[in-house]
N, C-alpha and C. Protein backbone atom coordinates (compact mmCIF):
# COMPACT_ATOMS: atom_id res chain seq x y z
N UNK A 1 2.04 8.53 5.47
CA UNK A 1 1.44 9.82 5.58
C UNK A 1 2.52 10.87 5.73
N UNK A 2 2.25 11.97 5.30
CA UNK A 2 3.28 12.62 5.02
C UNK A 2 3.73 13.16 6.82
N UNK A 3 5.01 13.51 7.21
CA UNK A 3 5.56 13.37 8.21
C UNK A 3 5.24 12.60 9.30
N UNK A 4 4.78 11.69 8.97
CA UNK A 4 4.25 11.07 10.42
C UNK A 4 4.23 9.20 9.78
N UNK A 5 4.41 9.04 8.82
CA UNK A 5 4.69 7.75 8.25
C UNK A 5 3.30 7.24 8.23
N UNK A 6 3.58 5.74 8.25
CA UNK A 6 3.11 4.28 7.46
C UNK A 6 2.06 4.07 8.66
N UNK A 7 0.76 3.78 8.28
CA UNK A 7 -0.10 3.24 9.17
C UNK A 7 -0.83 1.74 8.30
N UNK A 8 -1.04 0.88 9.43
CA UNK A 8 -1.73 -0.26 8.28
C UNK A 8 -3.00 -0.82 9.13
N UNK A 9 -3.52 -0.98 8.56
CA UNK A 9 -5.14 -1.63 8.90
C UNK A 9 -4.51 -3.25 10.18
N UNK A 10 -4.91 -3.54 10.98
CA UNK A 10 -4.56 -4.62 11.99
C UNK A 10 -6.17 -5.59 12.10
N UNK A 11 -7.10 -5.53 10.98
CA UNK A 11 -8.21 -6.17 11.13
C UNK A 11 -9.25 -5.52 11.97
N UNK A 12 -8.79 -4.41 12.82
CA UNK A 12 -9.72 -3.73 14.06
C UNK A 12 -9.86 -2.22 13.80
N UNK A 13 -8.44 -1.28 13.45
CA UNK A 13 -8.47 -0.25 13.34
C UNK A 13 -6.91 -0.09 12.65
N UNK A 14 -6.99 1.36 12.32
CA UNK A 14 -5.36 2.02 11.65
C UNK A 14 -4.85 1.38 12.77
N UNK A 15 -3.42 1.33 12.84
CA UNK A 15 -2.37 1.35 13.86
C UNK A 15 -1.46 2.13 13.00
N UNK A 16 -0.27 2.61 13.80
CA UNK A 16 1.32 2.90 13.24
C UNK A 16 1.98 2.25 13.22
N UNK A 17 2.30 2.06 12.11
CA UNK A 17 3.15 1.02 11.59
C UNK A 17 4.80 1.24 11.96
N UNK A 18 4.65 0.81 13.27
CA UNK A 18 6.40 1.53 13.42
C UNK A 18 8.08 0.25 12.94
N UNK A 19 7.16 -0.81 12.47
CA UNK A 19 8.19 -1.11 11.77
C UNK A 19 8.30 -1.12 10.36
N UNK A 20 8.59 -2.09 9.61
CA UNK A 20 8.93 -2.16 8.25
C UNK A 20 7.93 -2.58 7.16
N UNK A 21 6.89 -2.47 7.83
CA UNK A 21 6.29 -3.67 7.01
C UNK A 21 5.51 -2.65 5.58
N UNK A 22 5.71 -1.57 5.93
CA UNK A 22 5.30 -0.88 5.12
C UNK A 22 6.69 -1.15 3.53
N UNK A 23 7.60 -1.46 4.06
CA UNK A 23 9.02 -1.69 3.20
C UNK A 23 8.69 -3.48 2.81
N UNK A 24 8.09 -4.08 3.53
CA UNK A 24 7.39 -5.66 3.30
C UNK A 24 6.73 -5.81 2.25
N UNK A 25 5.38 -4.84 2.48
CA UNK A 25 4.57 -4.65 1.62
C UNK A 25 4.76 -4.45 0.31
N UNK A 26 5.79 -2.86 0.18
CA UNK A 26 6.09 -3.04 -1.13
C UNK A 26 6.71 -4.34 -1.90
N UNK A 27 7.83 -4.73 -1.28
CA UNK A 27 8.84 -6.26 -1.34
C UNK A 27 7.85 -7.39 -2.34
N UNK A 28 6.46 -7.85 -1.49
CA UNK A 28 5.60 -8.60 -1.81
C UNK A 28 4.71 -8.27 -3.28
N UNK A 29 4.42 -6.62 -3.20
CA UNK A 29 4.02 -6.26 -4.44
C UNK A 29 4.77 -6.79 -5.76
N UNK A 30 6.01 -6.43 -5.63
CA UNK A 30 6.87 -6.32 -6.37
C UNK A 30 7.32 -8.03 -6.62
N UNK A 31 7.29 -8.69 -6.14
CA UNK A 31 7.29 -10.03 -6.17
C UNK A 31 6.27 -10.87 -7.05
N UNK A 32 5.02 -9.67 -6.97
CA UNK A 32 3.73 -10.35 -7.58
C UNK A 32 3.65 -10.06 -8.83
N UNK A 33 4.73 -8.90 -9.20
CA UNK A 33 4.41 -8.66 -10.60
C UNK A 33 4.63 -9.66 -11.83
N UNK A 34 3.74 -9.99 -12.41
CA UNK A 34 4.00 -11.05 -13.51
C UNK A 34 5.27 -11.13 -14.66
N UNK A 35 5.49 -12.43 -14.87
CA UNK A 35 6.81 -12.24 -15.70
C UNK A 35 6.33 -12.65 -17.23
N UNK A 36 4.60 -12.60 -17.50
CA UNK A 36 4.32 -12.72 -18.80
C UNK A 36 3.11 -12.36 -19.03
N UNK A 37 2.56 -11.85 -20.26
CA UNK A 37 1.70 -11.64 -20.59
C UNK A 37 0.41 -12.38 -21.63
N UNK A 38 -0.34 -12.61 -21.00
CA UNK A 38 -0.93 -13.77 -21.72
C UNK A 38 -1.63 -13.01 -23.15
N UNK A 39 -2.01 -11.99 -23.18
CA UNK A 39 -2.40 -10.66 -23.73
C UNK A 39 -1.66 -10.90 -25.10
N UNK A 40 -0.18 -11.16 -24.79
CA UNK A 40 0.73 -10.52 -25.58
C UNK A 40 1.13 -9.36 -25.59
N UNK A 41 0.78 -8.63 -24.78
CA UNK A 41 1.14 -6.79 -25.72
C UNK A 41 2.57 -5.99 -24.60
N UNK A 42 3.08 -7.38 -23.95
CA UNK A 42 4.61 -6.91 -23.69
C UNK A 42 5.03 -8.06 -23.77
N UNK A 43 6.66 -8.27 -24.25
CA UNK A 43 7.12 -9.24 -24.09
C UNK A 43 7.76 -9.62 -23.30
N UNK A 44 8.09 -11.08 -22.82
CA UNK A 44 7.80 -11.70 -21.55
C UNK A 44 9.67 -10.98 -20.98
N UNK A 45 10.60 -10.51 -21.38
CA UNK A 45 12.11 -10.10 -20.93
C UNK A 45 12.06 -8.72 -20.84
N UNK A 46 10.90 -7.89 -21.58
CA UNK A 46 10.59 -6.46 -20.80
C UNK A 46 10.24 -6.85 -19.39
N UNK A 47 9.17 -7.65 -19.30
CA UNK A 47 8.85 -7.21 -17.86
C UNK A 47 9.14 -8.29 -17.11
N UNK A 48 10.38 -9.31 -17.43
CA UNK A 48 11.08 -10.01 -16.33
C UNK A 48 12.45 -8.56 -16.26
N UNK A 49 12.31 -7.94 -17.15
CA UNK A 49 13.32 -6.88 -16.60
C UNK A 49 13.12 -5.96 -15.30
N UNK A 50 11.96 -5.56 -16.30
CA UNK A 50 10.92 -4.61 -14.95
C UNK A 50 10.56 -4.99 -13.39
N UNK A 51 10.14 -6.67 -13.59
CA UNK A 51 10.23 -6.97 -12.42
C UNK A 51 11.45 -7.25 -11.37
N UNK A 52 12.79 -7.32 -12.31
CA UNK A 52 13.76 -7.04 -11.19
C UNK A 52 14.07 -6.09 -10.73
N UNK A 53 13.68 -5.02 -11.76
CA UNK A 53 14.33 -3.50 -11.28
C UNK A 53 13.07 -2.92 -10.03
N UNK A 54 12.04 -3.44 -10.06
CA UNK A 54 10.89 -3.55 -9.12
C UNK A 54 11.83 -3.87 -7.78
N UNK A 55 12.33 -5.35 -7.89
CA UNK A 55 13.00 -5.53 -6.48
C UNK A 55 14.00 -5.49 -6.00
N UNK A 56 14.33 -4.60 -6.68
CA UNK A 56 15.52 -3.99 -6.31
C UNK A 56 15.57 -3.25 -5.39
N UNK A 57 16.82 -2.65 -4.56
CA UNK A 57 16.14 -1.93 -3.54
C UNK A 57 15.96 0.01 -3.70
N UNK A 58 16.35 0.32 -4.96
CA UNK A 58 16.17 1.52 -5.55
C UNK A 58 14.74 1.55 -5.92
N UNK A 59 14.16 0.55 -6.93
CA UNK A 59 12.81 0.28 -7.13
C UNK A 59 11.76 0.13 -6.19
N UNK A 60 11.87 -0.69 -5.00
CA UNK A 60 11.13 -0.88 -4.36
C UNK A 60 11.38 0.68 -3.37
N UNK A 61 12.27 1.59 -3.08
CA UNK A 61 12.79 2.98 -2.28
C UNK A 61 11.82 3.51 -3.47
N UNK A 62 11.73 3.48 -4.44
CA UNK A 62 10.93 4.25 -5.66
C UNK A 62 9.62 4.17 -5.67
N UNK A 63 8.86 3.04 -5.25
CA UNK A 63 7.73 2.52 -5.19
C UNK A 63 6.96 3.38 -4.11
N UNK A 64 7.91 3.06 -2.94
CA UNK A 64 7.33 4.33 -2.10
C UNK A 64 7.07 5.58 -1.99
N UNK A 65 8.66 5.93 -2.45
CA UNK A 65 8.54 7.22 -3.04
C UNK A 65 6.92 7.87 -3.40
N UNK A 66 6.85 7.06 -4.51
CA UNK A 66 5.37 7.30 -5.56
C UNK A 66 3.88 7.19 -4.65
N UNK A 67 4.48 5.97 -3.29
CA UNK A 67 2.99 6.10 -2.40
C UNK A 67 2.89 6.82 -2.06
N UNK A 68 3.98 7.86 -1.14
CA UNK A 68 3.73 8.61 -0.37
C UNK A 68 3.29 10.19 -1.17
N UNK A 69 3.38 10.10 -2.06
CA UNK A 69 2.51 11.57 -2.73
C UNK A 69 0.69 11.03 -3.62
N UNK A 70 0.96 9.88 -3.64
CA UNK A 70 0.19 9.35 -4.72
C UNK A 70 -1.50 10.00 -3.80
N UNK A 71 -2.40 10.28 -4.05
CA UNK A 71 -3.56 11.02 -3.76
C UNK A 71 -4.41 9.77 -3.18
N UNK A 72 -4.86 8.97 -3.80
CA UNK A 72 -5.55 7.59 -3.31
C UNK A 72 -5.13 7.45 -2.44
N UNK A 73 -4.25 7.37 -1.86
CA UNK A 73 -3.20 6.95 -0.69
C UNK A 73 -2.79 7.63 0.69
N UNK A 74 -2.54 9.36 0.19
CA UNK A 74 -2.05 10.08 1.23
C UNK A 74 -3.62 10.38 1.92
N UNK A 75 -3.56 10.60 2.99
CA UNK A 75 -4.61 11.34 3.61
C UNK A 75 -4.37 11.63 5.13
N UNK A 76 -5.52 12.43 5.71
CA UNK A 76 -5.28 12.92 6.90
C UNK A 76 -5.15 12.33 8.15
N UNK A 77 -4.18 11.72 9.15
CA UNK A 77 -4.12 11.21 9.93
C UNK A 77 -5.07 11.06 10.78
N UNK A 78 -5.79 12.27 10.87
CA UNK A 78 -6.81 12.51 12.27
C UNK A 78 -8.15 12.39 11.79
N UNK A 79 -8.29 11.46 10.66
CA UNK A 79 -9.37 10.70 9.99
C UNK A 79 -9.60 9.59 10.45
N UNK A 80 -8.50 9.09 10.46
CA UNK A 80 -8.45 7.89 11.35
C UNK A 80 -8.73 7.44 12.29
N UNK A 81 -9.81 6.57 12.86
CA UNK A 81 -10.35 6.30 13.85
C UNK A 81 -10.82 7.72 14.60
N UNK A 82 -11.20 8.72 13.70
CA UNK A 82 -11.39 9.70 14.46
C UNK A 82 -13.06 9.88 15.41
N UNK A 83 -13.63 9.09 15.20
CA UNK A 83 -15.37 8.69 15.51
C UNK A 83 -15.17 7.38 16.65
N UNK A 84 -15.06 7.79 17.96
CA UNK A 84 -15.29 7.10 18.81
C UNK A 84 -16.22 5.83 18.97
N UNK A 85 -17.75 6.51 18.13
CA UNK A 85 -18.76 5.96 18.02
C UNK A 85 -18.94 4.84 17.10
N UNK A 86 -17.62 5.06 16.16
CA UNK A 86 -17.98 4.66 14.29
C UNK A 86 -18.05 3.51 14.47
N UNK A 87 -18.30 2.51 14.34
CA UNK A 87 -18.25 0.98 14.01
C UNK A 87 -17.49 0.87 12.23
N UNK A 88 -16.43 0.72 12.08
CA UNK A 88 -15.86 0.45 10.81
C UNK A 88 -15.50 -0.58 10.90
N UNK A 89 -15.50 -1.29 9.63
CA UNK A 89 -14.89 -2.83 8.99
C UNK A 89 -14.29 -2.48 8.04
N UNK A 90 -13.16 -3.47 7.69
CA UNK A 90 -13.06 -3.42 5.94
C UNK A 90 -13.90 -3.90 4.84
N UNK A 91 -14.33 -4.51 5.05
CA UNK A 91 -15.46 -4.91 4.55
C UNK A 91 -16.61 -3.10 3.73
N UNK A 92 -16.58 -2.59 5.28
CA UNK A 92 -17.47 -1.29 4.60
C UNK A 92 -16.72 0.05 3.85
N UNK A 93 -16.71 0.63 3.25
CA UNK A 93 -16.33 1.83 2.51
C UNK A 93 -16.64 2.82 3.50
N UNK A 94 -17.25 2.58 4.50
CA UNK A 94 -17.73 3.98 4.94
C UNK A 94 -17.64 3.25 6.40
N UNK A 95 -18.15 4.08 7.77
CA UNK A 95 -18.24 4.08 8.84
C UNK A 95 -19.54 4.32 9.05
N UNK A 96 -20.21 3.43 9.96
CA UNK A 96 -21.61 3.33 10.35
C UNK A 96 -21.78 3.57 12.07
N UNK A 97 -22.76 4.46 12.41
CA UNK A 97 -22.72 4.80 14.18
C UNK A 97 -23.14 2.64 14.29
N UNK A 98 -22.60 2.73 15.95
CA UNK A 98 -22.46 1.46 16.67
C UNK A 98 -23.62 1.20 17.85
N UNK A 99 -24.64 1.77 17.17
CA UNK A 99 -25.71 1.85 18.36
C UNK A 99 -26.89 1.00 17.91
């Protein structure tokens, strides 16, 4: 989030993410990216290229880069757990009262 960093879901609620794992996360993405296309429509040394320059540590500093403006992604801190009342899961898209 913009000045205030990385928060990640803990199964219960946001927390702040005050270590790395937000730098993990990307790591693992980037790990997952495939080195072929069954498709065909890249060939398989483009994107064993791509995927190193992915984990690299410019790529993966880049990756973030791109989260932290990306719109899906950024949002308002004080959204967060901001409903005392809310009963949220991941499971739901939305927040439901707990009564």
């Amino acid at each position: 989030m913009p000045g205030i960093g990385w928060y990640r879901w803990d199964n219960t609620r946001w927390q702040f993410a005050e270590d790395d794992s937000a730098l993990w996360a990307a790591g693992d993405l980037a790990e997952s990216i495939a080195d072929h296309d069954p498709r065909g429509g890249f060939p398989t040394h483009a994107l064993r290229r791509h995927s190193r320059r992915s984990l690299s540590t410019s790529g993966i500093n880049a990756m973030l880069a791109q989260a932290r403006s990306a719109p899906g992604i950024v949002l308002d801190a004080s959204l967060l757990d901001a409903d005392p009342y809310a009963l949220c899961t991941p499971a739901s898209s939305t927040c439901a009262p707990a009564w």
